[in-house]
Protein backbone atom coordinates (compact mmCIF):
# COMPACT_ATOMS: atom_id res chain seq x y z
CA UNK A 1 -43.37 -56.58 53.12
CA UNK A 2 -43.00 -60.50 53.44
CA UNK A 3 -39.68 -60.31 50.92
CA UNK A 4 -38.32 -57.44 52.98
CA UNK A 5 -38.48 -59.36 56.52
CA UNK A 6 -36.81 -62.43 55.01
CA UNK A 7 -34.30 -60.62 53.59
CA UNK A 8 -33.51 -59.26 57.38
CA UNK A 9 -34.38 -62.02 59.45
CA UNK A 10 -32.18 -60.38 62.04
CA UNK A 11 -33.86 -56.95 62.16
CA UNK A 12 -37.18 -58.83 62.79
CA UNK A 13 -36.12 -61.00 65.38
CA UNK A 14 -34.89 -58.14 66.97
CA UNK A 15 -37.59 -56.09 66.67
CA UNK A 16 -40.19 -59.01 68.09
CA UNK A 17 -37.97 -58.82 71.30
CA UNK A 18 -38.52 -55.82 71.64
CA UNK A 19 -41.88 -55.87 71.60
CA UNK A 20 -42.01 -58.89 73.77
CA UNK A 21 -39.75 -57.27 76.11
CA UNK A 22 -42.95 -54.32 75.74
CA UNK A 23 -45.31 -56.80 76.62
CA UNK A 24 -44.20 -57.99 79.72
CA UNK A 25 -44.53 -55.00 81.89
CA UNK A 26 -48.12 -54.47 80.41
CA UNK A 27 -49.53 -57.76 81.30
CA UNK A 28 -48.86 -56.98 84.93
CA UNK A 29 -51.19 -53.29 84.71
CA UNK A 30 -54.80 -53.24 85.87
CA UNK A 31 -57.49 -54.50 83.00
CA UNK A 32 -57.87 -51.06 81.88
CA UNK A 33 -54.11 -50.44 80.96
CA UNK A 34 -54.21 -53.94 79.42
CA UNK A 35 -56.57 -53.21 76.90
CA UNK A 36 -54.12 -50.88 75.34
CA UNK A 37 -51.97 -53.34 74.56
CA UNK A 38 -53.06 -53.69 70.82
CA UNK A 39 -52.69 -50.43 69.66
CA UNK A 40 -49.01 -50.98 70.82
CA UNK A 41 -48.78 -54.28 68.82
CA UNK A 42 -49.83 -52.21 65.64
CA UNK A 43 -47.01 -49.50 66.28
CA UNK A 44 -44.58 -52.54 66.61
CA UNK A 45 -46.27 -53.51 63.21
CA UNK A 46 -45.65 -49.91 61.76
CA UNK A 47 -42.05 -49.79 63.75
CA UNK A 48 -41.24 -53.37 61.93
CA UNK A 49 -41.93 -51.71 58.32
CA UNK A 50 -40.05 -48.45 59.07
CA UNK A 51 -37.36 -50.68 60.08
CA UNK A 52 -37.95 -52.81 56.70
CA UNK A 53 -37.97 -49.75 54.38
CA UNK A 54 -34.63 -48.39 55.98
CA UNK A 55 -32.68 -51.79 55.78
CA UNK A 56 -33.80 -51.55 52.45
CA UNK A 57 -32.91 -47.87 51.77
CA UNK A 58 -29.45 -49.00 53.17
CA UNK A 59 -29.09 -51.78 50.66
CA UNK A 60 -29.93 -49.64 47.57
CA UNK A 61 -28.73 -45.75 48.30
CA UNK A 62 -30.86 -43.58 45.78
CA UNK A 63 -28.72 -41.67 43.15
CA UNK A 64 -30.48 -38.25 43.91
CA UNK A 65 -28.65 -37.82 47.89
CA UNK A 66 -25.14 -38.98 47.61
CA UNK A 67 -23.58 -39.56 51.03
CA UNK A 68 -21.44 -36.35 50.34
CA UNK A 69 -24.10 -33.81 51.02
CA UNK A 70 -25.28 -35.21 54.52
CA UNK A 71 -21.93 -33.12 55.52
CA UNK A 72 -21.37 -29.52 57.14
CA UNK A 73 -18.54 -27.62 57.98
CA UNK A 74 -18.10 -26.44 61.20
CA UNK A 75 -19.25 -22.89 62.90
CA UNK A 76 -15.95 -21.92 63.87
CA UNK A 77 -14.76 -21.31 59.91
CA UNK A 78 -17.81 -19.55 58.85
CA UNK A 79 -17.00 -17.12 61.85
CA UNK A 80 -13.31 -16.10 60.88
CA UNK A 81 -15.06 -15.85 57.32
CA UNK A 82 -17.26 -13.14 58.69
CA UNK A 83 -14.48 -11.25 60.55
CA UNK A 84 -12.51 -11.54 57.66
CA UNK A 85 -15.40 -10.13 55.50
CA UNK A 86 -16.23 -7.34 58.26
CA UNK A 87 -12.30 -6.31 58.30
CA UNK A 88 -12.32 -6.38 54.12
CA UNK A 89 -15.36 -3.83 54.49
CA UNK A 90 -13.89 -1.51 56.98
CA UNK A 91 -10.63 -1.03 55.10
CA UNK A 92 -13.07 0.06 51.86
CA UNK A 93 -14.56 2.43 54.29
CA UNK A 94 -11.32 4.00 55.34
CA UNK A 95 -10.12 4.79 52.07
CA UNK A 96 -13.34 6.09 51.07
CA UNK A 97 -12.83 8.48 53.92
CA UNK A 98 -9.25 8.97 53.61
CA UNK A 99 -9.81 10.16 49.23
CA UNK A 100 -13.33 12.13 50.32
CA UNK A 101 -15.44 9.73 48.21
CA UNK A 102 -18.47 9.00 48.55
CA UNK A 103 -20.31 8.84 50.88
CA UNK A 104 -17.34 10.78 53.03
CA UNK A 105 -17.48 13.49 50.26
CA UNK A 106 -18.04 17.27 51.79
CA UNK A 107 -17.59 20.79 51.94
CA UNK A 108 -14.88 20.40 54.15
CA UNK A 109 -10.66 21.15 52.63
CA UNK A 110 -7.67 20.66 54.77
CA UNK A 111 -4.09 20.42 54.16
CA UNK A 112 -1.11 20.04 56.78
CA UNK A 113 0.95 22.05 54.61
CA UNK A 114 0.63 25.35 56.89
CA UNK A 115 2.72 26.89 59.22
CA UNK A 116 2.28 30.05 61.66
CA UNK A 117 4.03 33.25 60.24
CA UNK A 118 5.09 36.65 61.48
CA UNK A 119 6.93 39.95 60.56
CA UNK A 120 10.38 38.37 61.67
CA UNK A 121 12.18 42.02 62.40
CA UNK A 122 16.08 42.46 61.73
CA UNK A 123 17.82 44.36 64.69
CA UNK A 124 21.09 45.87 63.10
CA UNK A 125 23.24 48.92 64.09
CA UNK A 126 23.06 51.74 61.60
CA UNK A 127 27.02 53.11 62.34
CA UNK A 128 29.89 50.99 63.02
CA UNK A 129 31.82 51.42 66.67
CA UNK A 130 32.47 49.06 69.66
CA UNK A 131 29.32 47.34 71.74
CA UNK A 132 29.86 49.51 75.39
CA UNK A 133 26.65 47.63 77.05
CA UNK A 134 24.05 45.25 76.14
CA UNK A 135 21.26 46.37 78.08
CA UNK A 136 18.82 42.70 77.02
CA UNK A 137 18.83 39.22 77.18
CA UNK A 138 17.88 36.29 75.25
CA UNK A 139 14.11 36.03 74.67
CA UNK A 140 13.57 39.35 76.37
CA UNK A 141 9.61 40.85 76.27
CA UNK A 142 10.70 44.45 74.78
CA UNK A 143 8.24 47.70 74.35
CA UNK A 144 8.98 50.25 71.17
CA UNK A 145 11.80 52.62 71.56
CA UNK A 146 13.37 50.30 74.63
CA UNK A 147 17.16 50.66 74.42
CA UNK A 148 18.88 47.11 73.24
CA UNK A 149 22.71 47.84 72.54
CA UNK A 150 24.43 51.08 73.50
CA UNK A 151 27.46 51.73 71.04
CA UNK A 152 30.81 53.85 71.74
CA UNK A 153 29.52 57.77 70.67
CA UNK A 154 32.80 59.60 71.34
CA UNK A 155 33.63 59.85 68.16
CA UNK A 156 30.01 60.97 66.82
CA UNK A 157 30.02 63.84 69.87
CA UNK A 158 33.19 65.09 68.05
CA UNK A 159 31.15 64.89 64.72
CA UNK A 160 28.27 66.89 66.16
CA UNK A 161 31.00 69.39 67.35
CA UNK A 162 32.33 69.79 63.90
CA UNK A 163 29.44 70.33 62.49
CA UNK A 164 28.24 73.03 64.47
CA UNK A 165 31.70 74.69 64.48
CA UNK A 166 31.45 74.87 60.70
CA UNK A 167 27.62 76.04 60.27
CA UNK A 168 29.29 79.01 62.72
CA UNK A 169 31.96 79.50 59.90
CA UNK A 170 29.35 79.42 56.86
CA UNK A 171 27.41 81.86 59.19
CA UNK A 172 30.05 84.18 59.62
CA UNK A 173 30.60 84.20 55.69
CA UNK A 174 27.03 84.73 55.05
CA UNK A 175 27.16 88.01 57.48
CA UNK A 176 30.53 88.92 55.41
CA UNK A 177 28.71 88.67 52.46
CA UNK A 178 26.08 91.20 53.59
CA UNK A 179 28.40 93.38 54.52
CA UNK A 180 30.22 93.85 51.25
CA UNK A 181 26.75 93.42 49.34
CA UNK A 182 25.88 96.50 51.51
CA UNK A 183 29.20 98.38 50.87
CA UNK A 184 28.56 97.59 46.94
CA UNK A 185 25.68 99.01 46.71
CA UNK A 186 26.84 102.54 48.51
CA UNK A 187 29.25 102.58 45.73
CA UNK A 188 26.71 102.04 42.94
CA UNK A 189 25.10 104.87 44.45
CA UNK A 190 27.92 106.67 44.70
CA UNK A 191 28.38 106.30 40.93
CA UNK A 192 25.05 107.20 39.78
CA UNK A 193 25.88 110.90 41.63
CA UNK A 194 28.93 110.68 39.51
CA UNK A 195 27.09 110.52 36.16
CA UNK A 196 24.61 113.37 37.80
CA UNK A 197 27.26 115.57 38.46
CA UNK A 198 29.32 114.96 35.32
CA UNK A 199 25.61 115.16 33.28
CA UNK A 200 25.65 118.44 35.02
CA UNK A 201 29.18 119.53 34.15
CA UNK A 202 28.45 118.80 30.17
CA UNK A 203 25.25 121.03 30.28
CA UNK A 204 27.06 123.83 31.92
CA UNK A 205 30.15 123.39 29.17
CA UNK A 206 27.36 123.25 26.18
CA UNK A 207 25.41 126.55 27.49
CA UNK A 208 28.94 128.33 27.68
CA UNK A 209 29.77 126.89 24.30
CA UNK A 210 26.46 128.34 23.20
CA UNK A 211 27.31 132.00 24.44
CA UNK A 212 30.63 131.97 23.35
CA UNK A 213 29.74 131.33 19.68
CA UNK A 214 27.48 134.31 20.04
CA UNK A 215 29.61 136.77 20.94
CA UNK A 216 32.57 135.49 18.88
CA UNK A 217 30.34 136.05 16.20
CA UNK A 218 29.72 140.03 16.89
CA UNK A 219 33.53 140.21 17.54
CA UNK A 220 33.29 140.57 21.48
CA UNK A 221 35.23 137.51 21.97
CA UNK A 222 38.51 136.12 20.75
CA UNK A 223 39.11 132.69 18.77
CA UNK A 224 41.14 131.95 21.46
CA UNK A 225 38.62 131.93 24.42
CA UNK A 226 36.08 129.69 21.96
CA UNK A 227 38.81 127.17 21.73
CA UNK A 228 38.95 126.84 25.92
CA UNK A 229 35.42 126.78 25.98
CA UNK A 230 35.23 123.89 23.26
CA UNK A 231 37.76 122.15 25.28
CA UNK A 232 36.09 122.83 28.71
CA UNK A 233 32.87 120.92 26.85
CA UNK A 234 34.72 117.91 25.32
CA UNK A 235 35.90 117.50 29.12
CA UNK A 236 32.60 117.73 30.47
CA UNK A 237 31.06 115.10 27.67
CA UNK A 238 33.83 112.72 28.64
CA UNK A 239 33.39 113.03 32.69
CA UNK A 240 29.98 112.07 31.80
CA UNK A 241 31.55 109.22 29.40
CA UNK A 242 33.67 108.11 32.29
CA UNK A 243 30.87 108.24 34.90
CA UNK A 244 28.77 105.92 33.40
CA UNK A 245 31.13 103.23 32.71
CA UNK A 246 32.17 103.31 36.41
CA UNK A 247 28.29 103.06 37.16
CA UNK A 248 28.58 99.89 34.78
CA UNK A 249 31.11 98.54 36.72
CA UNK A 250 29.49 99.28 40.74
CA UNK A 251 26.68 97.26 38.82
CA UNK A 252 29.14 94.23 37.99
CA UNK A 253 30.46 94.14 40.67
CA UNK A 254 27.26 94.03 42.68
CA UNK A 255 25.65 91.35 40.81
CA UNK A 256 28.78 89.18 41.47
CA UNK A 257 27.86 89.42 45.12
CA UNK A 258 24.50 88.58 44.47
CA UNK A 259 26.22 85.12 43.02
CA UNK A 260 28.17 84.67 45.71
CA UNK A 261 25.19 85.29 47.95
CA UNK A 262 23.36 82.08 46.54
CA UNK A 263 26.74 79.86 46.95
CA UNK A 264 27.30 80.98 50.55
CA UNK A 265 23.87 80.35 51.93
CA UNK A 266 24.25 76.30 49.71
CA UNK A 267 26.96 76.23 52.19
CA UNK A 268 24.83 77.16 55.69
CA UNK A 269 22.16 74.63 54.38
CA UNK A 270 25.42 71.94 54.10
CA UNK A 271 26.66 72.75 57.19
CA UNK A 272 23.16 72.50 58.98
CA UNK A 273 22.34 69.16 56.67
CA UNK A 274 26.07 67.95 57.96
CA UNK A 275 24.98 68.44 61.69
CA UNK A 276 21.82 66.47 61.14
CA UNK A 277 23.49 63.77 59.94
CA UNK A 278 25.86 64.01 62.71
CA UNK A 279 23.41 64.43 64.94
CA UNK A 280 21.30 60.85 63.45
CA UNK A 281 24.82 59.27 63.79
CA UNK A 282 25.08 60.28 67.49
CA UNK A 283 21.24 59.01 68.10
CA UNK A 284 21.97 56.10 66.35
CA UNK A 285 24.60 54.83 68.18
CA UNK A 286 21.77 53.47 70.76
CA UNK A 287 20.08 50.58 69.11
CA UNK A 288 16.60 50.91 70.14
CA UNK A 289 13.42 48.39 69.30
CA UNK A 290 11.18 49.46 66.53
CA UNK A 291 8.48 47.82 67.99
CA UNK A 292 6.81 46.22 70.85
CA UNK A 293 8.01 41.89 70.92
CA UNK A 294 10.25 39.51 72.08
CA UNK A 295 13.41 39.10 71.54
CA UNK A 296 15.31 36.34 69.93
CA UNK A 297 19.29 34.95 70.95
CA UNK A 298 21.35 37.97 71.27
CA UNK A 299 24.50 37.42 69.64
CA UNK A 300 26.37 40.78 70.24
CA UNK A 301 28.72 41.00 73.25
CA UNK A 302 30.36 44.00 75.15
CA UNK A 303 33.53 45.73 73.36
CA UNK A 304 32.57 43.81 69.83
CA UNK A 305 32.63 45.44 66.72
CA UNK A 306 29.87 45.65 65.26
CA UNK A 307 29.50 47.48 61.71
CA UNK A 308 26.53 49.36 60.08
CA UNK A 309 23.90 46.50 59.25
CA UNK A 310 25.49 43.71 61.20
CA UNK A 311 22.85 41.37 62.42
CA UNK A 312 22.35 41.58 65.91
CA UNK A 313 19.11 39.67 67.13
CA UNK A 314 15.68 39.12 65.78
CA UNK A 315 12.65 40.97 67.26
CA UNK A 316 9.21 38.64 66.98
CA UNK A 317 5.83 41.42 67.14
CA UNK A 318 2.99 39.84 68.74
CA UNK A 319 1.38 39.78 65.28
CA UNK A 320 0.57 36.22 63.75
CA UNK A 321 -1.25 35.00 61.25
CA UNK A 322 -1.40 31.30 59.46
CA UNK A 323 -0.73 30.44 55.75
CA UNK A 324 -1.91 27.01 54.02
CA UNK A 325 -0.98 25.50 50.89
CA UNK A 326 -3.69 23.97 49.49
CA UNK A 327 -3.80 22.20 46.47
CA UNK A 328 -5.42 24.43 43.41
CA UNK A 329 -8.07 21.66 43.12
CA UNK A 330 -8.86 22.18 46.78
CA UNK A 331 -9.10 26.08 46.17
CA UNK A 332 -12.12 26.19 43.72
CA UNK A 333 -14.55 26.97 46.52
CA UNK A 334 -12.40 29.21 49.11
CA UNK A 335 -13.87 32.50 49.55
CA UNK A 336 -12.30 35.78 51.89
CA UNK A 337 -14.11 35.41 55.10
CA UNK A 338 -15.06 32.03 55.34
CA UNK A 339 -14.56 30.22 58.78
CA UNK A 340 -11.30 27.84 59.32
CA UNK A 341 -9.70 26.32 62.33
CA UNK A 342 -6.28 24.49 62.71
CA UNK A 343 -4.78 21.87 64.89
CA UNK A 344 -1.46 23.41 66.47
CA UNK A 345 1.39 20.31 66.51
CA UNK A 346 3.45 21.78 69.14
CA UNK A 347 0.11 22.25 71.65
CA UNK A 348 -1.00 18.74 71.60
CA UNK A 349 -3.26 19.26 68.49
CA UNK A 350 -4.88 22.35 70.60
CA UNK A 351 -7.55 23.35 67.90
CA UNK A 352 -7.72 27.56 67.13
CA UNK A 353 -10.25 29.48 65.47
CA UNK A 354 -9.44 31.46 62.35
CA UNK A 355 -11.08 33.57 59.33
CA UNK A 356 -9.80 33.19 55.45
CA UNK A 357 -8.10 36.67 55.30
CA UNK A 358 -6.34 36.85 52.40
CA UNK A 359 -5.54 34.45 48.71
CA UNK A 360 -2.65 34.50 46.75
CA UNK A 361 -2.95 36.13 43.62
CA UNK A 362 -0.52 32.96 41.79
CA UNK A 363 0.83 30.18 42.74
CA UNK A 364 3.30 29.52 44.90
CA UNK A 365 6.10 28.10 41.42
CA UNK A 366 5.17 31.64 40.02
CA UNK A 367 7.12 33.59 43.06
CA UNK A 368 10.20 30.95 42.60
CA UNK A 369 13.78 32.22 41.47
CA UNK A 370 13.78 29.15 39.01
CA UNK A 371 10.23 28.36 37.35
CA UNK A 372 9.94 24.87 35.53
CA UNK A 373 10.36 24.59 31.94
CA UNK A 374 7.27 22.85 30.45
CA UNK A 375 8.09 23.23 27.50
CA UNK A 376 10.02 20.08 27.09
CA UNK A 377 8.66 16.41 26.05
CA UNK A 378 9.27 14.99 29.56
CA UNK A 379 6.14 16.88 31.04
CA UNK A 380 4.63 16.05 34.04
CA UNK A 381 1.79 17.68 35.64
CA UNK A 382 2.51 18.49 38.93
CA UNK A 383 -0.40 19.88 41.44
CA UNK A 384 0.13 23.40 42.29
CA UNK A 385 0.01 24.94 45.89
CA UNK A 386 -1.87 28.40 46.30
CA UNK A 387 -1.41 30.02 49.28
CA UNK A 388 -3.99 31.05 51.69
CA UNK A 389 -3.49 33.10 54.54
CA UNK A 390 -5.80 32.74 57.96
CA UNK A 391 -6.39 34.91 60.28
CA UNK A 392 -6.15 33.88 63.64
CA UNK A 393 -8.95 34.46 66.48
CA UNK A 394 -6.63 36.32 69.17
CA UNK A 395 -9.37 35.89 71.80
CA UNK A 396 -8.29 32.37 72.07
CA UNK A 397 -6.22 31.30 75.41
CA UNK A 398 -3.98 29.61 72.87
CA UNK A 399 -3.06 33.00 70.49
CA UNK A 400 -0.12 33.76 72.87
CA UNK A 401 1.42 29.96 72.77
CA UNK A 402 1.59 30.08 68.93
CA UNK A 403 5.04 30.73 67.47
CA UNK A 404 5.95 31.65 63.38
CA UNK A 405 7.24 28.39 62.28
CA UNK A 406 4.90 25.93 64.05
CA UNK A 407 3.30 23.71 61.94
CA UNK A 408 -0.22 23.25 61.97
CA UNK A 409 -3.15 21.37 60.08
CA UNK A 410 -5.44 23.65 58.78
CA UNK A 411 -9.28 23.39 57.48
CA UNK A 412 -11.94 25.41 55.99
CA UNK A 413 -15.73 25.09 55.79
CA UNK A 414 -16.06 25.99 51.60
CA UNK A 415 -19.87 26.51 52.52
CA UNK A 416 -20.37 29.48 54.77
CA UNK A 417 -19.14 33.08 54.30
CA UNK A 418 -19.02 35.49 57.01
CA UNK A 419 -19.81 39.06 56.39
């Protein structure tokens, strides 16, 4: 202690003042404050030490605590460490999310490659004339059977006319045709007596033959009268020749009709199939919808000509329906009747309510004109798309809004099934 206050004479000297300076006020207190005076000159005793040891901590620094570690950095950068550290951890947790790892991992599959469909319908004419009256506008609300486009029929009423005009003339033909079938048969008849009466002629001329042998034979008759009597018979045998072979011909000829009978009504069926296809011509010349929609841009205008198929609108039914392309790794749990709902683009991501109606029975490269040859040494597996088609709830407020071609974002719950 004695080497350490003469090596800082200063720091004692300065430490005695103080305590004298202590002092002072002290000796002016009542008795009773002044006898507490010495336990204040031994804390100036144990200040003057501290003092001592710290002068001489000061002139030989230990080796164990350099000066170097008394220092700390300030609060402000371990702050923008932790925000830096917080905004690390959240981008982690988005990706997570975005790839559906875990912990985001779930039942749930969506895609945003879907789009609303419906049966798109062609309007076209089905004959070729000039466009008399458009009876529709653009975007029209139309019911089945509503007229659309009324064509020029003129010249089908003069088709309709000639039709008719020649199912008369096949008619007429027909009725000639009975006629002479009728008068053929009177004259197979008429042949048939022949070979009666001639058959009836040759059995007279054989019993006269018969009697005339007799009695030339006993000498009451002549050669002479035999002879006309064998002559009378060969006449008879050959009227009955000759009758017959005119029977064979009334039976010719009559079959012949019955050909002609078979041609001639072929021709009142053509002439009735002829007005019937007149007739569709005539009907067709008003273009009517085939269904209940609405209409698309009408292209058509009055006095164009239009020919047979020439597109003339599009008619939209109020059927819809929604089909996603989901990836086939997305696919392995989709089921027919499981619940879905999709976020509608054009309605300010308006969410609808749907029901897995249908799934593809390939993929969507199996239904392309030109497949991919895999065959080759530059392969590359690409993901395939398989669609799936949704039915859409049509009790929502919304069903009405949605149009085929409006892209949508759909998703499917993988773990329920409805019956």
């Amino acid at each position: 202690m004695t080497d350490t206050q003469q090596n800082n004479p200063d720091q004692n000297q300065k430490t005695t003042g103080n305590q004298t300076a202590q002092s002072a006020p002290v000796a002016s207190k009542t008795a009773n404050e002044q006898t507490s005076v010495q336990p204040n000159t031994n804390q100036a005793g144990t200040n003057q030490q501290s003092s001592s040891s710290a002068s001489a901590s000061k002139a030989n620094p230990s080796p164990a605590q350099p000066a170097a570690s008394q220092w700390q950095p300030p609060k402000r950068k371990w702050f923008v460490t932790a925000i830096l550290v917080l905004v690390l951890m959240l981008g982690v947790l988005m990706i997570l999310r975005a790839w559906k790892l875990p912990p985001f991992r779930n039942s749930m599959v969506s895609t945003d490659n879907a789009y609303v469909r419906g049966q798109t319908t062609i309007i076209s004419p089905q004959v070729t004339g000039y466009v008399t009256k458009v009876y529709v506008q653009d975007f029209d609300d139309v019911k089945a059977g509503q007229p659309l486009i009324q064509i020029d029929d003129r010249i089908y009423k003069q088709k309709v006319a000639a039709a008719e005009a020649g199912i008369g003339l096949q008619d007429s033909s027909l009725a000639n045709y009975e006629q002479n079938r009728r008068s053929k048969e009177a004259t197979l008849a008429a042949r048939e007596a022949d070979i009666a009466n001639a058959q009836a002629q040759l059995e007279k001329a054989q019993a006269d033959m018969s009697r005339v042998n007799i009695l030339v034979a006993d000498g009451s008759l002549s050669l002479r009268e035999r002879d006309q009597t064998r002559a009378a018979l060969k006449q008879a045998q050959t009227g009955v020749a000759e009758a017959k072979a005119q029977y064979r011909v009334a039976q010719e000829d009559l079959k012949s009709t019955h050909v002609n009978k078979s041609g001639l009504k072929a021709n009142v069926d053509n002439a009735h199939a002829q007005l019937g296809l007149a007739q569709i011509d005539l009907s067709n010349t008003v273009v009517r919808a085939p269904e209940s929609g609405r209409l698309s841009e009408i292209s058509v205008k009055n006095g164009q000509l239009v020919n047979a198929g020439t597109q003339l609108m599009f008619l939209v039914p109020a059927r819809k329906w929604v089909v996603a392309n989901f990836k086939e790794a997305q696919t392995a749990n989709i089921r027919v009747g499981q619940p879905a709902w999709f976020t509608v683009d054009a309605l300010n991501g308006a969410r609808v309510k749907g029901i897995v109606e249908k799934i593809s029975p390939a993929a969507g490269s199996e239904f392309s004109a030109i497949k991919p040859d895999t065959t080759t040494g530059n392969f590359v597996k690409v993901p395939q798309r398989i669609a799936v088609r949704i039915r859409i709830d049509t009790s929502n407020d919304l069903f009405e809004r949605l149009r085929p071609g409006m892209s949508v974002v759909v998703s499917i719950d993988t773990t329920k099934v409805k019956a």
